[in-house]
C-alpha atoms as a PDB file:
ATOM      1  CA  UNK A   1     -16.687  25.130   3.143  1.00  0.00           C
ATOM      2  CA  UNK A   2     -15.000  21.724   2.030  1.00  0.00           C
ATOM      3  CA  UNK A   3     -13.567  20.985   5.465  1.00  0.00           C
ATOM      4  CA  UNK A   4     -15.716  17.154   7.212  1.00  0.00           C
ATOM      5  CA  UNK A   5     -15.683  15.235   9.539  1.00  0.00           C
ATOM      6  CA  UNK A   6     -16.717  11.613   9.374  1.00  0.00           C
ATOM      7  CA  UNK A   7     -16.516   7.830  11.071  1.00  0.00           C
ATOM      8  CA  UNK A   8     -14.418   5.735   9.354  1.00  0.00           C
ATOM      9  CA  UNK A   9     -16.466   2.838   8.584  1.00  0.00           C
ATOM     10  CA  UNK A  10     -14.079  -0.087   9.314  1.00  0.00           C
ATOM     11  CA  UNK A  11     -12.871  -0.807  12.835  1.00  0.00           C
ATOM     12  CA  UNK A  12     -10.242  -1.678  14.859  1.00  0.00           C
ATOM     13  CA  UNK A  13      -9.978  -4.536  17.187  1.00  0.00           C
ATOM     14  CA  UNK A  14     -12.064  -2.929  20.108  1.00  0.00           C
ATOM     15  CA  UNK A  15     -14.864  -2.537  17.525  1.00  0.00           C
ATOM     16  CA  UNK A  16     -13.979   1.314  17.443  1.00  0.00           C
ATOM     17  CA  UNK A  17     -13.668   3.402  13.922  1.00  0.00           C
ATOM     18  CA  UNK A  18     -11.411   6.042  13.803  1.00  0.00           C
ATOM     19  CA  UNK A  19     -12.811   9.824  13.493  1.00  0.00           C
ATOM     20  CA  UNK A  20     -11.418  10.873   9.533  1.00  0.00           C
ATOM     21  CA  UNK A  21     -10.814  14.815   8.060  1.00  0.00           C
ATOM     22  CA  UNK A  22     -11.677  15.419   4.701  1.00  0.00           C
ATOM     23  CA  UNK A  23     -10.505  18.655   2.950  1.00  0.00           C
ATOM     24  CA  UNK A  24     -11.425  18.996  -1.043  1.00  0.00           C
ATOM     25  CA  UNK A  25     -11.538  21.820  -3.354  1.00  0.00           C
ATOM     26  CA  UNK A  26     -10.884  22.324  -7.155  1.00  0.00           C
ATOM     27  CA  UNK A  27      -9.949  18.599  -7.182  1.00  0.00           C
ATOM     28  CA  UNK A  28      -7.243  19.379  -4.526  1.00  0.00           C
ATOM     29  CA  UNK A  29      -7.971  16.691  -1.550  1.00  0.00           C
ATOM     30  CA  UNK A  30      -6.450  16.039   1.801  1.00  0.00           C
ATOM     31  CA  UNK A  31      -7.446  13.222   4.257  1.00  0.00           C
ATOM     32  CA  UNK A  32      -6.053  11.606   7.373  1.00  0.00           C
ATOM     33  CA  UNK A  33      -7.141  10.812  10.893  1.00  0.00           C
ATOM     34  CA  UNK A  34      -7.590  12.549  13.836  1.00  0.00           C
ATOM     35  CA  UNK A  35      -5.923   9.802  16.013  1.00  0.00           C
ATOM     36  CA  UNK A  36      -8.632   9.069  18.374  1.00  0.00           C
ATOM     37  CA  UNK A  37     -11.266   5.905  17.642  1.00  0.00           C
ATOM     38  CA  UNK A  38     -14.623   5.692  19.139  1.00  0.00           C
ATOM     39  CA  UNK A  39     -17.666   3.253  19.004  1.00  0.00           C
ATOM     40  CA  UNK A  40     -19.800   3.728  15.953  1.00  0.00           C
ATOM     41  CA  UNK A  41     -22.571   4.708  18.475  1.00  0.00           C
ATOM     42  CA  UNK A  42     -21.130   7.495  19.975  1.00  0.00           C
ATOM     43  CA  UNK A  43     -20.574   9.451  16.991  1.00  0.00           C
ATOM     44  CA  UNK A  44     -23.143  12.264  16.169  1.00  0.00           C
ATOM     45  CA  UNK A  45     -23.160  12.522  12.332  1.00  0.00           C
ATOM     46  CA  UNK A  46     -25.944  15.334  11.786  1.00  0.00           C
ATOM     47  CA  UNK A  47     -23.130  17.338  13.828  1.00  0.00           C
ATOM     48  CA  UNK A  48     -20.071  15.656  13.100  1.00  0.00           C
ATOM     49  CA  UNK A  49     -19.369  15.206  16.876  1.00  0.00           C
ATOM     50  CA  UNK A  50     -19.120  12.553  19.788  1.00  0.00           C
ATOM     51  CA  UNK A  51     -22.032  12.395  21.661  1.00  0.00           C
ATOM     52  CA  UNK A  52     -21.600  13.698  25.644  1.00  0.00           C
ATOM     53  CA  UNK A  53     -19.993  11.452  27.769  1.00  0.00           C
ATOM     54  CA  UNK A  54     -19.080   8.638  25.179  1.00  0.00           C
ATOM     55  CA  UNK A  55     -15.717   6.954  26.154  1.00  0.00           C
ATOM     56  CA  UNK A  56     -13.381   4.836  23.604  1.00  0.00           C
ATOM     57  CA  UNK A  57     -11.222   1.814  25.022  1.00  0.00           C
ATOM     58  CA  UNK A  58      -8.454   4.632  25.797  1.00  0.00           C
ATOM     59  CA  UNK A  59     -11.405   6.853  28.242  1.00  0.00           C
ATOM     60  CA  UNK A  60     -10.624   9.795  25.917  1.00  0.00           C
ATOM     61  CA  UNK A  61     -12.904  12.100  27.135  1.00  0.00           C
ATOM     62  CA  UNK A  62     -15.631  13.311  24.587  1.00  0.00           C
ATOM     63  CA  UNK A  63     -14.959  17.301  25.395  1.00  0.00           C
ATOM     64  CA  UNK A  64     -11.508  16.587  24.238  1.00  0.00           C
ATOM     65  CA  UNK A  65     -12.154  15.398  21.078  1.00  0.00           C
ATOM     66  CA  UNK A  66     -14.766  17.806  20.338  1.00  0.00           C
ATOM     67  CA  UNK A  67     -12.576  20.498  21.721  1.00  0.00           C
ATOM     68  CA  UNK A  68      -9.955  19.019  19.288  1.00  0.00           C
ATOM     69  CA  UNK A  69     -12.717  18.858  15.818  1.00  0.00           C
ATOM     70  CA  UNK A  70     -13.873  22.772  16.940  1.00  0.00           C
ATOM     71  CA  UNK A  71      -9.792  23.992  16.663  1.00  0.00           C
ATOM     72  CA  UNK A  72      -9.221  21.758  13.955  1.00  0.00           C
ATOM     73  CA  UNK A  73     -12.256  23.695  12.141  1.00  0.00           C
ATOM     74  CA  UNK A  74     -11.276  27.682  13.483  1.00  0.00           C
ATOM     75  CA  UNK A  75      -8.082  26.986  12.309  1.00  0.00           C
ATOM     76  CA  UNK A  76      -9.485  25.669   8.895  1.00  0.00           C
ATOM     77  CA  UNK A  77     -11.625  28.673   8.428  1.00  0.00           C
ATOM     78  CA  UNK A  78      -8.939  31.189   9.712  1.00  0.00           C
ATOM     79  CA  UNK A  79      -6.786  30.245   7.156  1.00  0.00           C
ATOM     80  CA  UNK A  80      -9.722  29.973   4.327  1.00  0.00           C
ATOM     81  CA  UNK A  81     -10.707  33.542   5.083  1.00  0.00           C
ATOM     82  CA  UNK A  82      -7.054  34.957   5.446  1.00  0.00           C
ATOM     83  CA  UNK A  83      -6.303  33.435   1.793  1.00  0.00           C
ATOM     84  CA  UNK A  84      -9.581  35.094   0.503  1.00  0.00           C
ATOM     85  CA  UNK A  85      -8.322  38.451   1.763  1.00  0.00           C
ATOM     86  CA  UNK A  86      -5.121  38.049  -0.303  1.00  0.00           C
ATOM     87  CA  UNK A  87      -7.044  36.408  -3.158  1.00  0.00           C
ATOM     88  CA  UNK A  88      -5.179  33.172  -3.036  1.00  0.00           C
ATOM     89  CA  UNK A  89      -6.319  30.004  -3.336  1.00  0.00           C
ATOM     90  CA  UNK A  90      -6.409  27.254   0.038  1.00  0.00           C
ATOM     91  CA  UNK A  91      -3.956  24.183  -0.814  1.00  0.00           C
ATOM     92  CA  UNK A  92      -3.469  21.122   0.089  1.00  0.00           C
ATOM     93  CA  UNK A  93      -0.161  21.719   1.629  1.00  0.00           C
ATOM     94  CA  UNK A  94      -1.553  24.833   3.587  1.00  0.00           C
ATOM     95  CA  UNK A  95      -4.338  22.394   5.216  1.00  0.00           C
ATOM     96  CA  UNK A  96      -2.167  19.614   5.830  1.00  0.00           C
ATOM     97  CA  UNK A  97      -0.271  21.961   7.957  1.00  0.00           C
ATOM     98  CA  UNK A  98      -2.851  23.743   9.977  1.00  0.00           C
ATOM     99  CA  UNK A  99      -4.613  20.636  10.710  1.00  0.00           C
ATOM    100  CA  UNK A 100      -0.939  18.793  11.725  1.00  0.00           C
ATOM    101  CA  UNK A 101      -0.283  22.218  14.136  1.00  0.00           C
ATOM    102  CA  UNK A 102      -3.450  21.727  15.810  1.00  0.00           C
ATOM    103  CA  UNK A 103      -2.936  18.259  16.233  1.00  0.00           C
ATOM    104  CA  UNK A 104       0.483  18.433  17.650  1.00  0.00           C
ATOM    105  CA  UNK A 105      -0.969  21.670  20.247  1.00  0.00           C
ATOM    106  CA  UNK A 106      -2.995  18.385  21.610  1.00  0.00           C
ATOM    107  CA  UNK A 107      -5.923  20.248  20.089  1.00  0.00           C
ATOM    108  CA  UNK A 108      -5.766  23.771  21.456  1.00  0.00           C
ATOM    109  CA  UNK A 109      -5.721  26.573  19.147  1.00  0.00           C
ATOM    110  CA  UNK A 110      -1.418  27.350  17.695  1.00  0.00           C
ATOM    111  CA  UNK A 111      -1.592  30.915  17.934  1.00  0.00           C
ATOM    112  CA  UNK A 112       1.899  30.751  17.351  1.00  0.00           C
ATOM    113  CA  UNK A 113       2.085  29.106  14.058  1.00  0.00           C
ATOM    114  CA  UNK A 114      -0.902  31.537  12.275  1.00  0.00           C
ATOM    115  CA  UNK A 115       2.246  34.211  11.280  1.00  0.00           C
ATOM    116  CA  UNK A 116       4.124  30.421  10.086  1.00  0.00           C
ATOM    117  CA  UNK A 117       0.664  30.232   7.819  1.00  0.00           C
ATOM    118  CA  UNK A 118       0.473  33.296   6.815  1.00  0.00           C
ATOM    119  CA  UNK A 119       3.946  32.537   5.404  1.00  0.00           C
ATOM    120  CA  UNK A 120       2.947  30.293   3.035  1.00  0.00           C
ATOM    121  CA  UNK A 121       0.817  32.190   1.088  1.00  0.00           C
ATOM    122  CA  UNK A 122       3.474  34.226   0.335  1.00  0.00           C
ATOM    123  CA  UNK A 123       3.975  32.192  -3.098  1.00  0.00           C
ATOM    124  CA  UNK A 124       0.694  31.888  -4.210  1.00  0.00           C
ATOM    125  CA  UNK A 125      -0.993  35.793  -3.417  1.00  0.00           C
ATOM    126  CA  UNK A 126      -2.603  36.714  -6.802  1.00  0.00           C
ATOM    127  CA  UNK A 127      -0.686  39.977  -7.294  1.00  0.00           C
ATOM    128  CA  UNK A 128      -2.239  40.009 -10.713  1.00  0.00           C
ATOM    129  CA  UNK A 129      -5.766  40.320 -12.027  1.00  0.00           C
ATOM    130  CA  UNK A 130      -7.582  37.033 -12.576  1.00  0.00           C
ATOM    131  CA  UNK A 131     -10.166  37.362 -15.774  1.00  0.00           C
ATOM    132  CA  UNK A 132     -13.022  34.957 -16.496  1.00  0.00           C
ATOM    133  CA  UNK A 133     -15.367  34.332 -19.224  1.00  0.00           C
ATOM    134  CA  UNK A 134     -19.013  33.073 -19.052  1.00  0.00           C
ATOM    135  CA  UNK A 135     -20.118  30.806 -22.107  1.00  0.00           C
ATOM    136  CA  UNK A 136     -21.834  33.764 -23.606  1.00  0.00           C
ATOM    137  CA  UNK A 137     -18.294  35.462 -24.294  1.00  0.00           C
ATOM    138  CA  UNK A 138     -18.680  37.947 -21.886  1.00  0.00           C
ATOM    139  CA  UNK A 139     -15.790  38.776 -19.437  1.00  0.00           C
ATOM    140  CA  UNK A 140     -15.632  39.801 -16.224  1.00  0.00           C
ATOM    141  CA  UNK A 141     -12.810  40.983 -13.708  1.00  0.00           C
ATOM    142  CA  UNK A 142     -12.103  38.750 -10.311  1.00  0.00           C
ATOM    143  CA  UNK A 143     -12.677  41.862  -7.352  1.00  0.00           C
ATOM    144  CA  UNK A 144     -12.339  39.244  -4.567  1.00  0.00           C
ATOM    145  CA  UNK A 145     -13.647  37.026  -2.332  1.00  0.00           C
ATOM    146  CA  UNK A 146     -16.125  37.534   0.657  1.00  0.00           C
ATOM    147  CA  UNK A 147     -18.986  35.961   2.792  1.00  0.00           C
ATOM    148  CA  UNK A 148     -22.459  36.415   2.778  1.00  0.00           C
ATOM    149  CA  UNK A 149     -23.307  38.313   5.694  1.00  0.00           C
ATOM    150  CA  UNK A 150     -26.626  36.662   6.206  1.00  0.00           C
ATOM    151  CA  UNK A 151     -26.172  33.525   5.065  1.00  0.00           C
ATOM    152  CA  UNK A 152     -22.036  32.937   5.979  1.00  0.00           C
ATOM    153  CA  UNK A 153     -21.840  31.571   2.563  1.00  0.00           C
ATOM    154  CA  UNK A 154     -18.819  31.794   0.581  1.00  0.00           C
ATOM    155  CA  UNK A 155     -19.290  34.609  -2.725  1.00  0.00           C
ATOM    156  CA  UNK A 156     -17.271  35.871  -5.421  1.00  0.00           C
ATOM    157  CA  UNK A 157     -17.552  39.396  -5.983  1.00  0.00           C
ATOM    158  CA  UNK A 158     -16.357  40.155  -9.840  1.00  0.00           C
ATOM    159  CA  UNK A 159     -17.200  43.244 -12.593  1.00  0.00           C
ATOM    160  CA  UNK A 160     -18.611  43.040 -15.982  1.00  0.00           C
ATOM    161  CA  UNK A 161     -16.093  44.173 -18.691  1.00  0.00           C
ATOM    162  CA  UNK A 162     -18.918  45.140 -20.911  1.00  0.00           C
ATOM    163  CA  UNK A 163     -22.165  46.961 -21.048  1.00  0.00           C
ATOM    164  CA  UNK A 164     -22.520  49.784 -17.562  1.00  0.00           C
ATOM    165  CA  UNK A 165     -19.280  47.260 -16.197  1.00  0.00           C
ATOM    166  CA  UNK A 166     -21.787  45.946 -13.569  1.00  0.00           C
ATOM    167  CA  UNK A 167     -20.649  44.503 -10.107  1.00  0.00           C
ATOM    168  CA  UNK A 168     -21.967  41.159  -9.204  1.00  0.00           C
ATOM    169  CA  UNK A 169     -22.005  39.143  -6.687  1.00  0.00           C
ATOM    170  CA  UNK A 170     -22.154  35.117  -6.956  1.00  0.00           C
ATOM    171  CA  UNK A 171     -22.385  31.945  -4.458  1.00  0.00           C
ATOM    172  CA  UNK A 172     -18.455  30.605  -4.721  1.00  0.00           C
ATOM    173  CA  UNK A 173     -20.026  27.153  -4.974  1.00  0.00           C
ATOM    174  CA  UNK A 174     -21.818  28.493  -8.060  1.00  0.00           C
ATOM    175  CA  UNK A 175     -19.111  30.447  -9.715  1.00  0.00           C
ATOM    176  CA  UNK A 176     -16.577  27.361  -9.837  1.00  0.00           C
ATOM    177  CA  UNK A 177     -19.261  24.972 -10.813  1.00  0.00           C
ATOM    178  CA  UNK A 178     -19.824  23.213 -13.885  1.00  0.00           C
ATOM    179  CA  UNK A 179     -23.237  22.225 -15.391  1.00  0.00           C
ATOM    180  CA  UNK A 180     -24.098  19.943 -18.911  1.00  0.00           C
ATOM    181  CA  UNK A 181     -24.802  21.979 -21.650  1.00  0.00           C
ATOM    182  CA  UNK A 182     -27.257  21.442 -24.461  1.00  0.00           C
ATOM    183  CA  UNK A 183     -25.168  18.620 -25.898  1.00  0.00           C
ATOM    184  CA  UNK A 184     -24.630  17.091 -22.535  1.00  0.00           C
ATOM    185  CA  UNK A 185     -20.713  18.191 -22.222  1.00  0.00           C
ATOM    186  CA  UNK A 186     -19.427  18.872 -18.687  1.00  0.00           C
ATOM    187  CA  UNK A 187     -18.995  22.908 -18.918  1.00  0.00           C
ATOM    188  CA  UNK A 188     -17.484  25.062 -16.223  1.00  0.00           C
ATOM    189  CA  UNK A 189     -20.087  28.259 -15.639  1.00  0.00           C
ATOM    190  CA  UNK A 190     -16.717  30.313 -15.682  1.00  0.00           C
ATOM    191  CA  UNK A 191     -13.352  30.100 -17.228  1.00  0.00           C
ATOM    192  CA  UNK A 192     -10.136  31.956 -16.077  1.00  0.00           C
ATOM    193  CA  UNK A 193      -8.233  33.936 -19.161  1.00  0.00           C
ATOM    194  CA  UNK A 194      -5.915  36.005 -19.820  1.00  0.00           C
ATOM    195  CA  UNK A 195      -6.545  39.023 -21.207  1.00  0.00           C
END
């Protein structure tokens, strides 16, 4: 999902660059820092990781960060699975906050705060249907959210509203996507309405 890891590519005086957190989704975005620097070199970016026993000018060791980037991401995905099973939508706000808890836990997993999380869906639940429309008119009914049990990729499950009233099944990344149409205009695949 839409939660990376990167090197910052400027650096501070001990020729170190700091280890950044992007979130994004639906245009929402949330960056900051994890806190901890590291030489350029150390920094594994096929696995978004510091390599094993790489030191920065504090001797920060590596496990600790690491151990820090894998609670960071549980925490992430907790939350992004617990909003699909009350068909809400991840925020900004909601990320900023797990990724602050883990931080301030010094990067062990805040059991105590998930019931503080689950909170804060509490505004944004869908307790109503969601609709959507393809661009040949036809509507379907939101059913959910889920994961691909093969693949661990993120799907929308949704029903035809015409013809048999099929069930489908589509790649999230697909299903909130747009594309250019004939005339080159930037077209989403789907479109929420209200019906």
């Amino acid at each position: 999902m839409p939660l990376k890891f990167y090197l910052d590519k400027r650096k501070n005086k001990y020729g170190e660059s700091p280890i950044r957190i992007v979130w994004s989704f639906n245009g929402d975005r949330y960056q900051t820092t994890m806190g901890f620097s590291i030489p350029p070199k150390s920094w594994n970016e096929k696995e978004c990781v510091v390599t094993p026993a790489a030191y920065n000018h504090k001797k920060t060791p590596t496990y600790l960060i690491n151990d820090i980037i894998k609670q960071i991401r549980k925490a992430v995905n907790y939350v992004e699975n617990y909003a699909r099973s009350q068909n809400a939508t991840l925020t900004k706000p909601i990320v900023k906050k797990v990724v602050s808890d883990v931080l301030s836990a010094g990067g062990k997993y805040p059991s105590d705060k998930v019931s503080a999380w689950h909170t804060m869906f509490s505004d944004i639940c869908l307790n109503e249907d969601r609709y959507f429309e393809d661009q040949e008119a036809h509507q379907y009914k939101l059913i959910g959210f889920g994961k691909n049990s093969e693949t661990k990729e993120d799907v929308v499950v949704y029903q035809a509203l015409h013809g048999s009233r099929q069930i489908w099944v589509c790649p999230y990344k697909i299903f909130f996507s747009s594309y250019l149409d004939k005339d080159g205009l930037l077209v989403e695949k789907f479109i929420e309405i209200s019906i």
